[in-house]
Protein backbone atom coordinates (compact mmCIF):
# COMPACT_ATOMS: atom_id res chain seq x y z
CA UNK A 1 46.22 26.88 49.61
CA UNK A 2 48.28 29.84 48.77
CA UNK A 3 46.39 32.51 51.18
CA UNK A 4 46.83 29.97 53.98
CA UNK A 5 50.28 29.69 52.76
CA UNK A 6 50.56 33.52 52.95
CA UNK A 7 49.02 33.68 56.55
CA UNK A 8 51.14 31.19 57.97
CA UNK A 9 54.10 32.94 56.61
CA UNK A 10 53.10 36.44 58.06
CA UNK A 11 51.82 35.38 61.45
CA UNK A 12 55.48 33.27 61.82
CA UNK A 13 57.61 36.51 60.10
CA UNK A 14 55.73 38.41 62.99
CA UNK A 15 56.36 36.23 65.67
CA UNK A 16 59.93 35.63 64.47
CA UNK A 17 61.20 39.10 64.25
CA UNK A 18 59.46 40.28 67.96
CA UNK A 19 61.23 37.00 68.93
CA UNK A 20 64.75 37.99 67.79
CA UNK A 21 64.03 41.57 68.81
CA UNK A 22 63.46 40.20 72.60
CA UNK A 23 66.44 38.38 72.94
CA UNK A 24 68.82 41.09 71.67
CA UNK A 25 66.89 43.36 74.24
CA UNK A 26 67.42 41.17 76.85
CA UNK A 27 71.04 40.39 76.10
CA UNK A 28 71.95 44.02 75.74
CA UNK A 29 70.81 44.53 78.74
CA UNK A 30 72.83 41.98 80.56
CA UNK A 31 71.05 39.06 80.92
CA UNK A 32 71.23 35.62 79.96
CA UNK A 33 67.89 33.88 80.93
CA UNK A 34 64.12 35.12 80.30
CA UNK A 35 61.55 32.79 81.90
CA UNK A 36 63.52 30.33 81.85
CA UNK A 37 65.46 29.93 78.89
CA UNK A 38 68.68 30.84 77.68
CA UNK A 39 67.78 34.41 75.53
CA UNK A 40 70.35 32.07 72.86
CA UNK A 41 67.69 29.53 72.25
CA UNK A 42 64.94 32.58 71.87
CA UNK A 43 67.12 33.78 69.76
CA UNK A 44 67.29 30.65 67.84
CA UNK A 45 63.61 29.97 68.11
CA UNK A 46 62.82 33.54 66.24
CA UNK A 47 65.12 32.77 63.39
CA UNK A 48 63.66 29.02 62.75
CA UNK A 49 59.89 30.96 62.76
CA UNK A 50 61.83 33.55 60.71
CA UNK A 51 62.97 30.33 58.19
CA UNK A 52 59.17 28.75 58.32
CA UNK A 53 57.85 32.31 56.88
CA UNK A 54 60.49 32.40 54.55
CA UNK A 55 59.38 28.99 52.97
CA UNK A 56 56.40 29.15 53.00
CA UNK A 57 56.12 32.85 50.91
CA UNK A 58 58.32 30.06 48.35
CA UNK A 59 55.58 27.75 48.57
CA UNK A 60 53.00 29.82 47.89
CA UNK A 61 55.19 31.65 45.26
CA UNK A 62 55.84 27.68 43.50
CA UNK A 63 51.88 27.34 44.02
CA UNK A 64 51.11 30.53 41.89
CA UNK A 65 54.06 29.96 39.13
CA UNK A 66 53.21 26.26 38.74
């Protein structure tokens, strides 16, 4: 359990931080939509996958103490 734990917490780190990174680009540059959504709720969206990473690295950190 703890090396899925692990993967799922790198994969959604990744995602989360390219997320975050695209909607400060795109509000920087003036913007307030990408393809369709407010670049808010992307922004939002990258720091909930960046709070799902962050979890689960605790879960798999409770699996190996306990």
């Amino acid at each position: 359990m703890k090396p899925l734990l692990i993967w799922i917490a790198r994969c959604s780190a990744i995602a989360g931080v390219i997320a975050m990174a695209l909607a400060v680009v795109v509000r920087l540059s003036g913007a307030y939509w990408l393809g369709g959504f407010q670049v808010g709720t992307i922004l939002q969206a990258g720091m909930a996958a960046t709070l799902v990473a962050c979890l689960s690295y605790l879960a798999a950190f409770a699996e190996q103490r306990g």
